[in-house]
PDB file of N, CA and C in Angstrom:
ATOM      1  N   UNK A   1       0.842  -1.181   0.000  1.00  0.00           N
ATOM      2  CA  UNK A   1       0.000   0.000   0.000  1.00  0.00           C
ATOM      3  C   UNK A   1       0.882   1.237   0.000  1.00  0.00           C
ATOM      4  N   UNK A   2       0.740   2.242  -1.265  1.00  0.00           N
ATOM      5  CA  UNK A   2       1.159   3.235  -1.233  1.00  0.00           C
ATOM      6  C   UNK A   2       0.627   4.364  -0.189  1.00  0.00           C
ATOM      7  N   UNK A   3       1.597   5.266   0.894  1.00  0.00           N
ATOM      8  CA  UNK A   3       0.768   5.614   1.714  1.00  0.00           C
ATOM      9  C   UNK A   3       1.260   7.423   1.799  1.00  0.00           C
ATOM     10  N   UNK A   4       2.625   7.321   1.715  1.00  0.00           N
ATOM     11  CA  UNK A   4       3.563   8.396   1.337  1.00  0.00           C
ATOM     12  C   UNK A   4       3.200   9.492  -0.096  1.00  0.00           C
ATOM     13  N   UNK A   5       2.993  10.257  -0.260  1.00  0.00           N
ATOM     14  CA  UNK A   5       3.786  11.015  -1.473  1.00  0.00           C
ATOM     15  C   UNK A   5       4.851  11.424  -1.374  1.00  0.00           C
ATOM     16  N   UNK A   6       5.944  11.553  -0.552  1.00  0.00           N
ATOM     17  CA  UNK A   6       7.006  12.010  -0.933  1.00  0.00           C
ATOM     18  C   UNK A   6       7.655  11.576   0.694  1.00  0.00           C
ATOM     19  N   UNK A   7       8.930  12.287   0.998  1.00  0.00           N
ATOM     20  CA  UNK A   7       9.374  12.167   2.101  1.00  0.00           C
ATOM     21  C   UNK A   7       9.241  12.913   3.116  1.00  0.00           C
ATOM     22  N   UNK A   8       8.027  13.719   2.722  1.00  0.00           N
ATOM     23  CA  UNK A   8       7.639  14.591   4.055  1.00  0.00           C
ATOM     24  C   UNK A   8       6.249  14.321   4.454  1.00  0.00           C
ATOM     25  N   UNK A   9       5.976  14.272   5.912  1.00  0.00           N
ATOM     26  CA  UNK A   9       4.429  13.543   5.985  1.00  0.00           C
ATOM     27  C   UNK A   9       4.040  14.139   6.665  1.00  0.00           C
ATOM     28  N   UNK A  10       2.493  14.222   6.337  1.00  0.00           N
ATOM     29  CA  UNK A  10       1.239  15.306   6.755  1.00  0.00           C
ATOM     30  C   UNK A  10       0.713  14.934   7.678  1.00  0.00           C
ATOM     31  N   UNK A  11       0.115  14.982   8.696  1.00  0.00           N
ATOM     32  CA  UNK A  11      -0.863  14.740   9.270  1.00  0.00           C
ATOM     33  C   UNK A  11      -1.953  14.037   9.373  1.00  0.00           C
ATOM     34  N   UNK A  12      -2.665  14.077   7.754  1.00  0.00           N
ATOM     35  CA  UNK A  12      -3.209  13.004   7.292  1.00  0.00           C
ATOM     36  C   UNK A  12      -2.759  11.600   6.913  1.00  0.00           C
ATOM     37  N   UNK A  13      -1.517  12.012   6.501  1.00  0.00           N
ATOM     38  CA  UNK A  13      -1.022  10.435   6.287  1.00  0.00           C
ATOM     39  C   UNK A  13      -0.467   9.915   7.345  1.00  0.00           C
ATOM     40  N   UNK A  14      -0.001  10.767   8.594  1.00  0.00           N
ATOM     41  CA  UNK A  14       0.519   9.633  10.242  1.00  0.00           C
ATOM     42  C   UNK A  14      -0.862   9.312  10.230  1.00  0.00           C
ATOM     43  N   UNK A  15      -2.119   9.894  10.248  1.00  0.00           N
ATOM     44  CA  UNK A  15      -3.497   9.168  10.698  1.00  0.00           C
ATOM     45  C   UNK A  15      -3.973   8.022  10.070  1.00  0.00           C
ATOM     46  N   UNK A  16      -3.162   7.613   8.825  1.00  0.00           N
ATOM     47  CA  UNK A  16      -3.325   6.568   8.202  1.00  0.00           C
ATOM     48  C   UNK A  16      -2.583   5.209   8.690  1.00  0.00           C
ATOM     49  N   UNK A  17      -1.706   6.065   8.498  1.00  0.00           N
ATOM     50  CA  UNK A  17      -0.107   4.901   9.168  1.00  0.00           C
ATOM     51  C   UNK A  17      -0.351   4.601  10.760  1.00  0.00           C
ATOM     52  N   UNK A  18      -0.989   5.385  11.406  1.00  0.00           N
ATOM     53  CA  UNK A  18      -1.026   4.721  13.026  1.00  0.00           C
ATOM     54  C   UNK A  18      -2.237   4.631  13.041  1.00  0.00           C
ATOM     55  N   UNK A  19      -2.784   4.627  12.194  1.00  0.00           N
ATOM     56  CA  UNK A  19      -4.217   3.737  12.461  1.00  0.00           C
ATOM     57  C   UNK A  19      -5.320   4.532  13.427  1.00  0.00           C
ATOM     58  N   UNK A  20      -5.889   6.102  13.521  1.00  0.00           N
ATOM     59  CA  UNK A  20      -6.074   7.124  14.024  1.00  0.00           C
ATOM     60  C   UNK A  20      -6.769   8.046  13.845  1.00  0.00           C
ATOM     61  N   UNK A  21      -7.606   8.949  14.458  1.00  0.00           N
ATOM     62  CA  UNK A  21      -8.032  10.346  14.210  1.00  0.00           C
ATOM     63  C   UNK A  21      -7.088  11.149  13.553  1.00  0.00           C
ATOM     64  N   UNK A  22      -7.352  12.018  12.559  1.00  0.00           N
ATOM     65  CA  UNK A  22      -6.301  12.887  12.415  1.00  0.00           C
ATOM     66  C   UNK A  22      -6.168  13.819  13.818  1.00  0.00           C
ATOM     67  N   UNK A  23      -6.867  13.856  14.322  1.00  0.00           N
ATOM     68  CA  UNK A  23      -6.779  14.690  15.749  1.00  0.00           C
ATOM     69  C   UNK A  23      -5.447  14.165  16.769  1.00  0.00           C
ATOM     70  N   UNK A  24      -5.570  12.881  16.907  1.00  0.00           N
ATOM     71  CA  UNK A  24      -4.776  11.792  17.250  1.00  0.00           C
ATOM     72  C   UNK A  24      -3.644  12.418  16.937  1.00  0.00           C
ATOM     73  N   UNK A  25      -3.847  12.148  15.221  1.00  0.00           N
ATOM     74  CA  UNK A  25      -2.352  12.121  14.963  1.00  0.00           C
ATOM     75  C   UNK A  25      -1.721  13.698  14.659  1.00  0.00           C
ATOM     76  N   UNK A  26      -1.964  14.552  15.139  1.00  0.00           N
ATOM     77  CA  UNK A  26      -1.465  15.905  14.976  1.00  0.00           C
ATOM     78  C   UNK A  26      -0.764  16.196  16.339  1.00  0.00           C
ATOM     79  N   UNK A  27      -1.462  15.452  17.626  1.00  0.00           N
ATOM     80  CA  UNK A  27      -1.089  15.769  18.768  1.00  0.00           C
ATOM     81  C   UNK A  27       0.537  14.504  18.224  1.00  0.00           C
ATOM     82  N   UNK A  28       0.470  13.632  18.317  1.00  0.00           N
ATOM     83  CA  UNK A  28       1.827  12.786  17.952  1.00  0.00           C
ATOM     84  C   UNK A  28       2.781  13.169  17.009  1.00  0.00           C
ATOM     85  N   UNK A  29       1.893  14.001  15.945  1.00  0.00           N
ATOM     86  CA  UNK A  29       2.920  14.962  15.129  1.00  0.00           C
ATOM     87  C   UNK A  29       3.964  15.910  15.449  1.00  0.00           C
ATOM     88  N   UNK A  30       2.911  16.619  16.529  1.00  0.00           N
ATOM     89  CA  UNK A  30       4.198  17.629  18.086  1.00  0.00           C
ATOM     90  C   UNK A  30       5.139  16.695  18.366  1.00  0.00           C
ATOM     91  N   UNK A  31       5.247  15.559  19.165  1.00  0.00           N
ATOM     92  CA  UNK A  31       5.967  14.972  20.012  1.00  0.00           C
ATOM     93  C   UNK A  31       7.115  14.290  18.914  1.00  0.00           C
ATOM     94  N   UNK A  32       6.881  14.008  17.858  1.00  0.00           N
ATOM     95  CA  UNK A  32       7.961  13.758  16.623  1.00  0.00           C
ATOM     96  C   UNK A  32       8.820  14.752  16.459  1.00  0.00           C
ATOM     97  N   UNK A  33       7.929  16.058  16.201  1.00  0.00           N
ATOM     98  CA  UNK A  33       8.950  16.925  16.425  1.00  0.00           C
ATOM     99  C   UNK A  33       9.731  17.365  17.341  1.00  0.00           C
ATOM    100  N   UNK A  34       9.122  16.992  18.620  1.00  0.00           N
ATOM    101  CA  UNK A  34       9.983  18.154  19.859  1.00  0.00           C
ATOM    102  C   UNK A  34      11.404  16.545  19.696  1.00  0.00           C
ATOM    103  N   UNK A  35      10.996  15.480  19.399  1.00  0.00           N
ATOM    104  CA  UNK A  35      11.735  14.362  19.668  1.00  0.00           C
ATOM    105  C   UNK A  35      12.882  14.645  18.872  1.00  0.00           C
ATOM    106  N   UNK A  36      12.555  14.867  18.090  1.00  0.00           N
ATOM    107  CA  UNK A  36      13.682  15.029  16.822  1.00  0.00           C
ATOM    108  C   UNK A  36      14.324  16.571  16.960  1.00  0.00           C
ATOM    109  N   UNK A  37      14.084  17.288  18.053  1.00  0.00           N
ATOM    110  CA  UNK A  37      14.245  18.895  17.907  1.00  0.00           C
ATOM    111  C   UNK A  37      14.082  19.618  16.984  1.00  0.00           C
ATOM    112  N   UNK A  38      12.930  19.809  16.782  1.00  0.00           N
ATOM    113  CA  UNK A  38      12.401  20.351  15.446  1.00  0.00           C
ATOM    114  C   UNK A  38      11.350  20.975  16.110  1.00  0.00           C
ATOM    115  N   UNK A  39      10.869  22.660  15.320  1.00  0.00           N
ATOM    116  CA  UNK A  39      10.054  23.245  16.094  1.00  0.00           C
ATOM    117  C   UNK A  39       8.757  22.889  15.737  1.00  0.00           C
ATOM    118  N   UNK A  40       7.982  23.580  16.721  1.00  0.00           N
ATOM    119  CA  UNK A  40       6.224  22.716  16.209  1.00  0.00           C
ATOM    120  C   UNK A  40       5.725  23.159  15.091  1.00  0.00           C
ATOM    121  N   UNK A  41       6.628  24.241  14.326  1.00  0.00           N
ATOM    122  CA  UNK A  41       6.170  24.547  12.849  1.00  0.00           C
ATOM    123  C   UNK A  41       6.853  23.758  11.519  1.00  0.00           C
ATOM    124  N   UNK A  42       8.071  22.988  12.179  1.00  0.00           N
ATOM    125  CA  UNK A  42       8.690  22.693  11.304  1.00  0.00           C
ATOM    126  C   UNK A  42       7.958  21.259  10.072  1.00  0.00           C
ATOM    127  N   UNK A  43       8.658  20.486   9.807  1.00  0.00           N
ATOM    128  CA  UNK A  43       8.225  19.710   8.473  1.00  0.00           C
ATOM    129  C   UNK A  43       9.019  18.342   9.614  1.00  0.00           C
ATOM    130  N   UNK A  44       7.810  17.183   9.300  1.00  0.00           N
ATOM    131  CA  UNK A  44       8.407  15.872   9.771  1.00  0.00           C
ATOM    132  C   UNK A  44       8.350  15.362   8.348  1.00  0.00           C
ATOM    133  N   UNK A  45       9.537  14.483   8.407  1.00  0.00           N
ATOM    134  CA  UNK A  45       9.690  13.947   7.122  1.00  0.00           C
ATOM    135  C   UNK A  45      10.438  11.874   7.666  1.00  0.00           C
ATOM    136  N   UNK A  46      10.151  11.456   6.851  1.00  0.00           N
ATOM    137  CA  UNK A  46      10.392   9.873   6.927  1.00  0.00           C
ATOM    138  C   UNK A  46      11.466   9.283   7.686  1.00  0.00           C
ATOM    139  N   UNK A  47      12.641  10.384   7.755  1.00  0.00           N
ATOM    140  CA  UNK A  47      13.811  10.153   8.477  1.00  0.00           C
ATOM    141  C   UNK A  47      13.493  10.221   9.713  1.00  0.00           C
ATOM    142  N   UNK A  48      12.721  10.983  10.160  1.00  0.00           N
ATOM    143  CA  UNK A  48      12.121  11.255  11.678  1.00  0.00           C
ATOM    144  C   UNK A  48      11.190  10.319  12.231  1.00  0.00           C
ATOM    145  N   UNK A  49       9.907   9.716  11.628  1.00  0.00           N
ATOM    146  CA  UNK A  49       9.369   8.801  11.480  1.00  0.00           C
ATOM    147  C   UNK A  49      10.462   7.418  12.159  1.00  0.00           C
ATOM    148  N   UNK A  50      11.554   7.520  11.153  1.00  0.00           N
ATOM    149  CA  UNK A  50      11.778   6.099  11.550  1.00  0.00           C
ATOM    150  C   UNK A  50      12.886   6.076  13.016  1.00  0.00           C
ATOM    151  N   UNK A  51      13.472   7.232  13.268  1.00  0.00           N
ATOM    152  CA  UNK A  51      13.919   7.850  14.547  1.00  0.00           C
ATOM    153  C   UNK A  51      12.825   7.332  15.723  1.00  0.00           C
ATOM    154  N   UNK A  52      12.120   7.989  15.792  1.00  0.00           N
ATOM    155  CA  UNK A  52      10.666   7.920  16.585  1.00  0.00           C
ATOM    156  C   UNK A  52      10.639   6.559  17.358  1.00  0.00           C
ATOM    157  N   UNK A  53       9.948   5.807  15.994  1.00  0.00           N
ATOM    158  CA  UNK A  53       9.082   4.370  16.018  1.00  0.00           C
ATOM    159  C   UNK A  53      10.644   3.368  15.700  1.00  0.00           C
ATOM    160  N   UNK A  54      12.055   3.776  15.610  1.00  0.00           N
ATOM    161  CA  UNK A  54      12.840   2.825  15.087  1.00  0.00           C
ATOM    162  C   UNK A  54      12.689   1.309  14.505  1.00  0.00           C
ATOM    163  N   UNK A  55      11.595   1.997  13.551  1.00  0.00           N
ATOM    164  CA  UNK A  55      11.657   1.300  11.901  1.00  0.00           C
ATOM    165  C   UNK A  55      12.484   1.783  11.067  1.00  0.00           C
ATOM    166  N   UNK A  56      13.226   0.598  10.080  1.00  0.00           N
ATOM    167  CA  UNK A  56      14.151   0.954   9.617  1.00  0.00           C
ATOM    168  C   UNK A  56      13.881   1.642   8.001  1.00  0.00           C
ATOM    169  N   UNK A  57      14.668   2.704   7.938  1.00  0.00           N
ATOM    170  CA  UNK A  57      14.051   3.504   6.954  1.00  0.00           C
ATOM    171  C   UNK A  57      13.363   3.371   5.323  1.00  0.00           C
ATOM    172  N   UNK A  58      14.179   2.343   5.016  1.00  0.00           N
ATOM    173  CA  UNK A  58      13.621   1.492   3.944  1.00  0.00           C
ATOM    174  C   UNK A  58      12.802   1.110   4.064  1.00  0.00           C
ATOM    175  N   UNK A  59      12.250   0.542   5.049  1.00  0.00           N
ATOM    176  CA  UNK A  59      10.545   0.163   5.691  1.00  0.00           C
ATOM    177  C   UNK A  59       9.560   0.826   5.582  1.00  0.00           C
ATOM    178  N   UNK A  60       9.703   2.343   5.778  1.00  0.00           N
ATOM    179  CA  UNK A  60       8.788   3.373   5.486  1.00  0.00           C
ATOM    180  C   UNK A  60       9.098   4.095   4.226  1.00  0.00           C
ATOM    181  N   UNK A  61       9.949   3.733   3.098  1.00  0.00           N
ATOM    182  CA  UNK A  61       9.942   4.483   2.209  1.00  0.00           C
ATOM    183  C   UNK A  61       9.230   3.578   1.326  1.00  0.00           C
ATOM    184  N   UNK A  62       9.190   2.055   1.963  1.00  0.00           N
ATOM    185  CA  UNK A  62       8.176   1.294   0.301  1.00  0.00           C
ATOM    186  C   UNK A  62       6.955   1.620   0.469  1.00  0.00           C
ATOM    187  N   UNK A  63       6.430   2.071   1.588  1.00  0.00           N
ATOM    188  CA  UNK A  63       5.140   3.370   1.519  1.00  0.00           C
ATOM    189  C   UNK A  63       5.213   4.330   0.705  1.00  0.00           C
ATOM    190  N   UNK A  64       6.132   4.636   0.350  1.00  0.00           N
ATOM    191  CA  UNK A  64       6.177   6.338  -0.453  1.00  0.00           C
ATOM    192  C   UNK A  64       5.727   5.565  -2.359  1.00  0.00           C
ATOM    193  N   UNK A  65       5.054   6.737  -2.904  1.00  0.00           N
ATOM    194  CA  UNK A  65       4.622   6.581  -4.033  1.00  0.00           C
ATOM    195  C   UNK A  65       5.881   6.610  -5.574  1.00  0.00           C
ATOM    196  N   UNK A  66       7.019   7.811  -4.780  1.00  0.00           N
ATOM    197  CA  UNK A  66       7.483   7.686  -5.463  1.00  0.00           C
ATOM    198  C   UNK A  66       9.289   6.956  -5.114  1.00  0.00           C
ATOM    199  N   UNK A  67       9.839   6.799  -6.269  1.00  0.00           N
ATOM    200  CA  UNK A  67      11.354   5.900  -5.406  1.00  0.00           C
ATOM    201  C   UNK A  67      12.555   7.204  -4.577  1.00  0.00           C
ATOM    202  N   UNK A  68      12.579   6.816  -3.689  1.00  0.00           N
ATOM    203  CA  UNK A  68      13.586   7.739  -2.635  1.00  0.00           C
ATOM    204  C   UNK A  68      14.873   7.108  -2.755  1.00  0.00           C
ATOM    205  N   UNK A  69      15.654   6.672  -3.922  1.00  0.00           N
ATOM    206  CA  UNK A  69      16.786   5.827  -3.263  1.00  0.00           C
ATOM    207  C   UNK A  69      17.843   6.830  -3.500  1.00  0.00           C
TER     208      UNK A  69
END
């Protein structure tokens, strides 16, 4: 299942991937960022994702639509 468009992820698509409210997943969207030190305006992107949840990054990029290699 393609779930990604690219290597930066929205809000809507963590609510997909963790299985969630987007409400859910906006509040978990903060905590990615403060995790990764990134401000609460900034951009979470796949590298952070797999920081987080330590899945390995190739894991979350065969989600992405298009090839990241």
């Amino acid at each position: 299942m393609k779930l990604f468009d690219n290597s930066i992820v929205r809000p809507k698509e963590l609510s997909i991937f963790l299985n969630c409210h987007e409400k859910t997943a906006k509040k978990y969207y903060v905590r990615i960022l403060e995790f990764v030190n990134k401000p609460p305006y900034g951009l979470l992107v796949l590298e952070d994702l797999s920081l987080y949840y330590q899945v390995p990054l190739e894991d979350l990029k065969a989600f992405t639509y298009t090839s990241l290699n």
